[in-house]
PDB file of N, CA and C in Angstrom:
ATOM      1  N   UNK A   1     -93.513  27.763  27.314  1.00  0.00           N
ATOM      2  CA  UNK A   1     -92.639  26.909  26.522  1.00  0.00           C
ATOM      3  C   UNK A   1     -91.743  26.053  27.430  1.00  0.00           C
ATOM      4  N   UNK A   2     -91.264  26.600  28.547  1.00  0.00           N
ATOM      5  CA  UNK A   2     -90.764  26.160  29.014  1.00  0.00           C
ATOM      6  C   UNK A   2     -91.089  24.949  30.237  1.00  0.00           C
ATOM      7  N   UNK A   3     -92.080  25.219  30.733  1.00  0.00           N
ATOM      8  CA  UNK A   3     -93.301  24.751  31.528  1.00  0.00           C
ATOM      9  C   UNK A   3     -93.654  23.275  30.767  1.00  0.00           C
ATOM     10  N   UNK A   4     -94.136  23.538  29.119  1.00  0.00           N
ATOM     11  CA  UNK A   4     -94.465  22.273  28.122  1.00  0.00           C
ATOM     12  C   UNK A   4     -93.194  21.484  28.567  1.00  0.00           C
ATOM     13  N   UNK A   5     -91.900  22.218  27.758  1.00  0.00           N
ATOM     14  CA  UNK A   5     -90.677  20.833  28.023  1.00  0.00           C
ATOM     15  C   UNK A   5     -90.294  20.251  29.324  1.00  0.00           C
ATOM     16  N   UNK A   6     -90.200  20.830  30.572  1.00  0.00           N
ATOM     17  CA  UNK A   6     -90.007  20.370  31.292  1.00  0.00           C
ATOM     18  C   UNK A   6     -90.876  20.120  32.188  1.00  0.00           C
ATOM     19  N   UNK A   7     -91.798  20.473  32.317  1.00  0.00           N
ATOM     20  CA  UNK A   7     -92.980  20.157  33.163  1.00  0.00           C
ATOM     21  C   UNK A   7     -93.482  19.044  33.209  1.00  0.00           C
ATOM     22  N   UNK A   8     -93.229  18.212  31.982  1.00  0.00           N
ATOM     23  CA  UNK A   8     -93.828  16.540  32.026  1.00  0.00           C
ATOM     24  C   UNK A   8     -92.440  16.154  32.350  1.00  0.00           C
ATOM     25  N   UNK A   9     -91.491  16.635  32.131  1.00  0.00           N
ATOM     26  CA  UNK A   9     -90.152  15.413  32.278  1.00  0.00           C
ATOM     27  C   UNK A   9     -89.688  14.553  31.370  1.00  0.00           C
ATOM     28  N   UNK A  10     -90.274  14.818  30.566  1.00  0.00           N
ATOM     29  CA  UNK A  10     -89.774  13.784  29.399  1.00  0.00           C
ATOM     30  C   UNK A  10     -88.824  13.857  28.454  1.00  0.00           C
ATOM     31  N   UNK A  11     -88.722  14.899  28.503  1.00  0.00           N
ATOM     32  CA  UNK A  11     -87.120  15.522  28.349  1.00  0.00           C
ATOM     33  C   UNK A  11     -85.715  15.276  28.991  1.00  0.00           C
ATOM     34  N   UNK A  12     -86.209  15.366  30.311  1.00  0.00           N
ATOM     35  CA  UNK A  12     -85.080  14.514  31.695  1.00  0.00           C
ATOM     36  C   UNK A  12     -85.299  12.855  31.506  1.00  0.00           C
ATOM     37  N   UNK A  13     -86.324  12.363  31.368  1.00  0.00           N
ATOM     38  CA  UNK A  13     -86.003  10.999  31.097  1.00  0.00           C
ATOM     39  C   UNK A  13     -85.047  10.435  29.982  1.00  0.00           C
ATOM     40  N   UNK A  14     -85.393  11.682  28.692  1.00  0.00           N
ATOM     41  CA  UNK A  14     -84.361  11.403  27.660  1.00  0.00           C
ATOM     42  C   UNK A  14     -83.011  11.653  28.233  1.00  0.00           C
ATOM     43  N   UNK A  15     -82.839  12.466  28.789  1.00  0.00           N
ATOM     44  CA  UNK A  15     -81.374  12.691  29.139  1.00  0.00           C
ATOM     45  C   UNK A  15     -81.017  11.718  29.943  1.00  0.00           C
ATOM     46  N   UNK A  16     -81.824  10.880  30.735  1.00  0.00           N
ATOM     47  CA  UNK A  16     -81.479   9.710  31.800  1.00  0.00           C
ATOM     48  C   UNK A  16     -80.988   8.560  31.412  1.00  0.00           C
ATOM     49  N   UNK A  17     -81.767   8.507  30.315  1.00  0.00           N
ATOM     50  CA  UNK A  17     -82.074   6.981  29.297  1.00  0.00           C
ATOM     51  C   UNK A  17     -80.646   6.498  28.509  1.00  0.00           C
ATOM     52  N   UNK A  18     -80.584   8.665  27.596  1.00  0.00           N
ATOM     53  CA  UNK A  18     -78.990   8.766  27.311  1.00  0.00           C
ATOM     54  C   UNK A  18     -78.237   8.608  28.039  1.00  0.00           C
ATOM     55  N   UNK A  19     -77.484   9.340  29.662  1.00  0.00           N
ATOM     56  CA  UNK A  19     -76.476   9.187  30.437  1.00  0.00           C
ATOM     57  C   UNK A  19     -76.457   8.012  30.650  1.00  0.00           C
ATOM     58  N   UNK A  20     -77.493   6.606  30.739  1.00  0.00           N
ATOM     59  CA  UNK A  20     -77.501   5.330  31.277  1.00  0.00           C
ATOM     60  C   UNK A  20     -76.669   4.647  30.131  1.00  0.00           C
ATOM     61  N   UNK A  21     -77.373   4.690  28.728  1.00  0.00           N
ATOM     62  CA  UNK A  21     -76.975   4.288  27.764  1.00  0.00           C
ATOM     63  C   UNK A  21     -75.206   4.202  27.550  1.00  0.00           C
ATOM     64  N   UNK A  22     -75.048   5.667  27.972  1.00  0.00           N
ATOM     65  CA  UNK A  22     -73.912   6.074  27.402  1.00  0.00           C
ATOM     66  C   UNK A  22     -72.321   5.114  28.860  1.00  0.00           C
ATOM     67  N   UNK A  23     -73.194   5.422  29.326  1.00  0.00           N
ATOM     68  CA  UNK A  23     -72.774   4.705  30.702  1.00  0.00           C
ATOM     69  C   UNK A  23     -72.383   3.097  31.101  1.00  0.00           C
ATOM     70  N   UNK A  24     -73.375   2.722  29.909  1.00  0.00           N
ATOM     71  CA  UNK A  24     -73.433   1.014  29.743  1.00  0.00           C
ATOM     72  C   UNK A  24     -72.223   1.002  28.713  1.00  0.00           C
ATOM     73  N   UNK A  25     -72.444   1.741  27.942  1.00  0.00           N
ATOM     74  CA  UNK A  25     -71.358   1.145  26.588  1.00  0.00           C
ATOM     75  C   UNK A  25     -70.004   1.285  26.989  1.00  0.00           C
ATOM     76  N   UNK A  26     -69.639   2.669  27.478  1.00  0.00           N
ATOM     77  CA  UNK A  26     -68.324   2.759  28.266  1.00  0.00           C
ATOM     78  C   UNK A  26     -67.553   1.737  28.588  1.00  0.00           C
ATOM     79  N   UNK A  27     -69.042   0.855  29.899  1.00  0.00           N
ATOM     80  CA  UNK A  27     -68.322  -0.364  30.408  1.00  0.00           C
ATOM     81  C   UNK A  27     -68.553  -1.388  29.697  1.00  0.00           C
ATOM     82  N   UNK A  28     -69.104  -1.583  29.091  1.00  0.00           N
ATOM     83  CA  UNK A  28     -68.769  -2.854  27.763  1.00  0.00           C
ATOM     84  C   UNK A  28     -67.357  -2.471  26.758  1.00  0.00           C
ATOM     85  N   UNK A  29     -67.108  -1.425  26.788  1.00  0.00           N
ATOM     86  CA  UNK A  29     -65.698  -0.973  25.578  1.00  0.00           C
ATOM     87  C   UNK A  29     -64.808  -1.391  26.837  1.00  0.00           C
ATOM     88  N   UNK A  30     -64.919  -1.500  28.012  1.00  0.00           N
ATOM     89  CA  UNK A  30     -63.667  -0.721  28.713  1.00  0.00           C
ATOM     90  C   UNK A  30     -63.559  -2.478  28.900  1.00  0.00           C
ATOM     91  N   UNK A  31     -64.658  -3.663  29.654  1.00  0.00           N
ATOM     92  CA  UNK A  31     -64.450  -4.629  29.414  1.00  0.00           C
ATOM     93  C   UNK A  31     -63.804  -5.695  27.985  1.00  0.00           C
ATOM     94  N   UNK A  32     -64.090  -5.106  27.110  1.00  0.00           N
ATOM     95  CA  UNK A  32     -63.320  -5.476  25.670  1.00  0.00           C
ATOM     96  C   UNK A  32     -62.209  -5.399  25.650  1.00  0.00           C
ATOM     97  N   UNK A  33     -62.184  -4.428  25.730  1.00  0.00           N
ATOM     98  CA  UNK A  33     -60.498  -3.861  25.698  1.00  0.00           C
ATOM     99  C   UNK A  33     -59.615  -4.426  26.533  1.00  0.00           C
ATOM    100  N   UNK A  34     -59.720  -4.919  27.914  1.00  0.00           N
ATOM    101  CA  UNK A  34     -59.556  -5.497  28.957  1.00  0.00           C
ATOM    102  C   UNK A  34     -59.405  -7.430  28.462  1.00  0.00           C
ATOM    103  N   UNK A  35     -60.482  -7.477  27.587  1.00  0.00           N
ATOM    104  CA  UNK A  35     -60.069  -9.194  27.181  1.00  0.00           C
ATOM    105  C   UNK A  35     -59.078  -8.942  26.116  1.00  0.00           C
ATOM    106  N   UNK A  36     -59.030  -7.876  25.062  1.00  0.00           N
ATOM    107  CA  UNK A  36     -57.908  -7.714  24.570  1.00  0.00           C
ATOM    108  C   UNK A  36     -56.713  -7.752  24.657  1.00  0.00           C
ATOM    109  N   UNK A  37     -56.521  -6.869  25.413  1.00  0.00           N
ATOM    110  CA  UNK A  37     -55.093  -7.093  26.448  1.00  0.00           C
ATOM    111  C   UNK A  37     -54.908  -8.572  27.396  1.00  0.00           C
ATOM    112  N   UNK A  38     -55.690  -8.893  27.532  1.00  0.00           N
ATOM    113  CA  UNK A  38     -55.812 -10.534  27.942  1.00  0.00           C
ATOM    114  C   UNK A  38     -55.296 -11.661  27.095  1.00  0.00           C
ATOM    115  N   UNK A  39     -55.808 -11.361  26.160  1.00  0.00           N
ATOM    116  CA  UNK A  39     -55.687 -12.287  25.387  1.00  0.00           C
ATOM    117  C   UNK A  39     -54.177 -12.007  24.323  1.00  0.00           C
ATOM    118  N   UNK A  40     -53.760 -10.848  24.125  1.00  0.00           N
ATOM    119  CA  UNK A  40     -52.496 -10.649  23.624  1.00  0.00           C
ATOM    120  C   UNK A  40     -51.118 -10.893  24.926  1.00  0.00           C
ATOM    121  N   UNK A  41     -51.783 -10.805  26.013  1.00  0.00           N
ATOM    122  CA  UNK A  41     -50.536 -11.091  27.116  1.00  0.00           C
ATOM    123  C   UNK A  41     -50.802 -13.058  26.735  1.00  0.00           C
ATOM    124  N   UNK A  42     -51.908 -13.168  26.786  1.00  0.00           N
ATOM    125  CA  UNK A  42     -51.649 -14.754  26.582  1.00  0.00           C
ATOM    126  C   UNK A  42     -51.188 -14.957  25.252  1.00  0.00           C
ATOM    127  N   UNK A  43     -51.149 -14.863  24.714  1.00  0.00           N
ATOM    128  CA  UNK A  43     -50.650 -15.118  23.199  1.00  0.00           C
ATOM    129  C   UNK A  43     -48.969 -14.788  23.320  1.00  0.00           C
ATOM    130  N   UNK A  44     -48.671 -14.344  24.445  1.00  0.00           N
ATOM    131  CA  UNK A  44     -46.837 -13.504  24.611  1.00  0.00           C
ATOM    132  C   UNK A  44     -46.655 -14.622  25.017  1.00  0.00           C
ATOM    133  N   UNK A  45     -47.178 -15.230  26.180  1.00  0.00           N
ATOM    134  CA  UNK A  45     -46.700 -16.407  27.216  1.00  0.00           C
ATOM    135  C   UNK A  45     -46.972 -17.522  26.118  1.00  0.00           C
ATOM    136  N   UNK A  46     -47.887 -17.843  25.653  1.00  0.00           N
ATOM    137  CA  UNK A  46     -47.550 -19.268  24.624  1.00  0.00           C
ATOM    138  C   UNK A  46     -46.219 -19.049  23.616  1.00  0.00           C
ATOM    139  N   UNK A  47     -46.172 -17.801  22.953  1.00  0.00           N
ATOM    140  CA  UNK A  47     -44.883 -18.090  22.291  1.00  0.00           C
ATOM    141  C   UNK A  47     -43.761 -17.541  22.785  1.00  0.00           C
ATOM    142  N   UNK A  48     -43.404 -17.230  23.911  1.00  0.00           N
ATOM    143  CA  UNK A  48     -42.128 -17.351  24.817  1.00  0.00           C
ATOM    144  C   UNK A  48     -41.737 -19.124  25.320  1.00  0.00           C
ATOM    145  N   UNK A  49     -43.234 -19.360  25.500  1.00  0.00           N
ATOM    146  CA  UNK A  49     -43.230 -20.935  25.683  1.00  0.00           C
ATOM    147  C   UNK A  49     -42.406 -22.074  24.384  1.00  0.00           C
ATOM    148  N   UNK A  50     -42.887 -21.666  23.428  1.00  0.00           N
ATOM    149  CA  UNK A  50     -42.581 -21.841  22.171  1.00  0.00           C
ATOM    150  C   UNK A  50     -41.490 -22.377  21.939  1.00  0.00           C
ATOM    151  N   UNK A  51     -40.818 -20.665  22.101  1.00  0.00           N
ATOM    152  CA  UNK A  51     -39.878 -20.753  21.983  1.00  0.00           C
ATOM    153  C   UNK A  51     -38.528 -21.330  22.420  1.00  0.00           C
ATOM    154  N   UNK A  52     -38.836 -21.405  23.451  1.00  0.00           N
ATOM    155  CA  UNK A  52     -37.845 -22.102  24.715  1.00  0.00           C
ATOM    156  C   UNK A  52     -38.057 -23.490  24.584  1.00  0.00           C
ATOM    157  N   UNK A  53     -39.513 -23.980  24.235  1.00  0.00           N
ATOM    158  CA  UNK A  53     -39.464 -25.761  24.130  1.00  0.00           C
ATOM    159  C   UNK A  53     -39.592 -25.725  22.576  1.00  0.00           C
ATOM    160  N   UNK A  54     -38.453 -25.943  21.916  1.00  0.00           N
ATOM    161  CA  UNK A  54     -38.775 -26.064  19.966  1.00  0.00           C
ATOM    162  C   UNK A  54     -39.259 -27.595  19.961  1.00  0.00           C
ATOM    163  N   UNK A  55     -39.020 -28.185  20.593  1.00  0.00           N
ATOM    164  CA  UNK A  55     -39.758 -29.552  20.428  1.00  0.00           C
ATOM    165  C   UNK A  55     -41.192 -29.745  21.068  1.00  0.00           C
ATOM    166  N   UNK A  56     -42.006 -28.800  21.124  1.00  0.00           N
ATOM    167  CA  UNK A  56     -43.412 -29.093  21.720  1.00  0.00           C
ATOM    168  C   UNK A  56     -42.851 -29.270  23.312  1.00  0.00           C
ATOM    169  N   UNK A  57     -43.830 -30.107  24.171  1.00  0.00           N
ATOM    170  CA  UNK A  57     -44.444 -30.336  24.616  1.00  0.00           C
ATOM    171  C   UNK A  57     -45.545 -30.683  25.153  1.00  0.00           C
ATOM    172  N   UNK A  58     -45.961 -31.264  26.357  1.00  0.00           N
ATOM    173  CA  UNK A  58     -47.550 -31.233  26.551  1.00  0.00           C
ATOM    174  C   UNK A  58     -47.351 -30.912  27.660  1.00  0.00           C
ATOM    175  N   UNK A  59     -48.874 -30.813  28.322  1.00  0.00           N
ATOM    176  CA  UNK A  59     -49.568 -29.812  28.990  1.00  0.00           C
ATOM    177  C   UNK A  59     -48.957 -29.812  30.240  1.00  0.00           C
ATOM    178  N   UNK A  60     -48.269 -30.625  31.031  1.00  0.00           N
ATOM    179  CA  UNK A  60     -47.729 -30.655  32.103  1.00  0.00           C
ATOM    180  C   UNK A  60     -46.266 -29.518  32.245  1.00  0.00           C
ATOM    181  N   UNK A  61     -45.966 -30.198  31.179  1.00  0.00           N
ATOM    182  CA  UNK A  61     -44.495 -29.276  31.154  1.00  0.00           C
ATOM    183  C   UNK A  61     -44.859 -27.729  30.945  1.00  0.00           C
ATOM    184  N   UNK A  62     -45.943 -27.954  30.413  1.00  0.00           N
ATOM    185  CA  UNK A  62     -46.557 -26.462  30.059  1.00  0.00           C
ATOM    186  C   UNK A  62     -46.416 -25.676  31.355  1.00  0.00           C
ATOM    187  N   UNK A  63     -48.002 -26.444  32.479  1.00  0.00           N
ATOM    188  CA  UNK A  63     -47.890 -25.819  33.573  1.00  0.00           C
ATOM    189  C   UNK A  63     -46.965 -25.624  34.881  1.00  0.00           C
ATOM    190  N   UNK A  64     -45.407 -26.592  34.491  1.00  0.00           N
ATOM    191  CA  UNK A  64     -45.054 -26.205  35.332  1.00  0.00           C
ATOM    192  C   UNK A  64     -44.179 -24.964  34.691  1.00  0.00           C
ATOM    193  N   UNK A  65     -43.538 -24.745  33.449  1.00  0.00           N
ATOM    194  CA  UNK A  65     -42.821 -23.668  32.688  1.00  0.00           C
ATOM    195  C   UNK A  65     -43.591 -22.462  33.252  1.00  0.00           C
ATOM    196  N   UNK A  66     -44.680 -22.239  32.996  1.00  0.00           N
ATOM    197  CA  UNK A  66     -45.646 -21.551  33.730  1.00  0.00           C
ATOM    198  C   UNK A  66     -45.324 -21.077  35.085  1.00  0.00           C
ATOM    199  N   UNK A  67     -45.258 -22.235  35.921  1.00  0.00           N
ATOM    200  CA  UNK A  67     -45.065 -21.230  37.375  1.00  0.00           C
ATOM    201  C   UNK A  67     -43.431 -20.911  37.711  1.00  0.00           C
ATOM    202  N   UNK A  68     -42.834 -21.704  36.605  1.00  0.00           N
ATOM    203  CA  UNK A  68     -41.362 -21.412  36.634  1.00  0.00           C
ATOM    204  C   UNK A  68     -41.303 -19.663  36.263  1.00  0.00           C
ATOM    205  N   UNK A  69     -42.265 -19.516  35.575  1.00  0.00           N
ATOM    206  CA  UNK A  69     -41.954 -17.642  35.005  1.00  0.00           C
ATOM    207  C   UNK A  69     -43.125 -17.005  35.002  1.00  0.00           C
TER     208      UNK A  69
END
């Protein structure tokens, strides 16, 4: 019985196929999560920006407010 399951390996390939699998998704969640937090820190800096210029601006004043903070 034991000889059948493991003797071809195809059993260890399943487990390979899984640990790979499981291995890929990890780093696809862990990259997500990562633009998440990206994208909510950018969303802080536009409306701190906002806030401080109530009359708009454009893009210049933008980038230098930007390296001002």
């Amino acid at each position: 019985m034991v000889e059948l399951l493991f003797g071809s390996g195809w059993i260890l390939h399943l487990l390979l196929i899984a640990i790979l699998y499981l291995m890929l998704r990890s780093a696809r969640t862990l990259s997500l999560s990562q633009l998440i937090k990206r994208d909510a820190v950018q969303h802080h800096i536009n409306h701190q920006y906002h806030l401080e210029n109530q009359h708009g601006g454009n893009w210049s004043n933008y980038q230098s407010w930007l390296r001002k903070n």
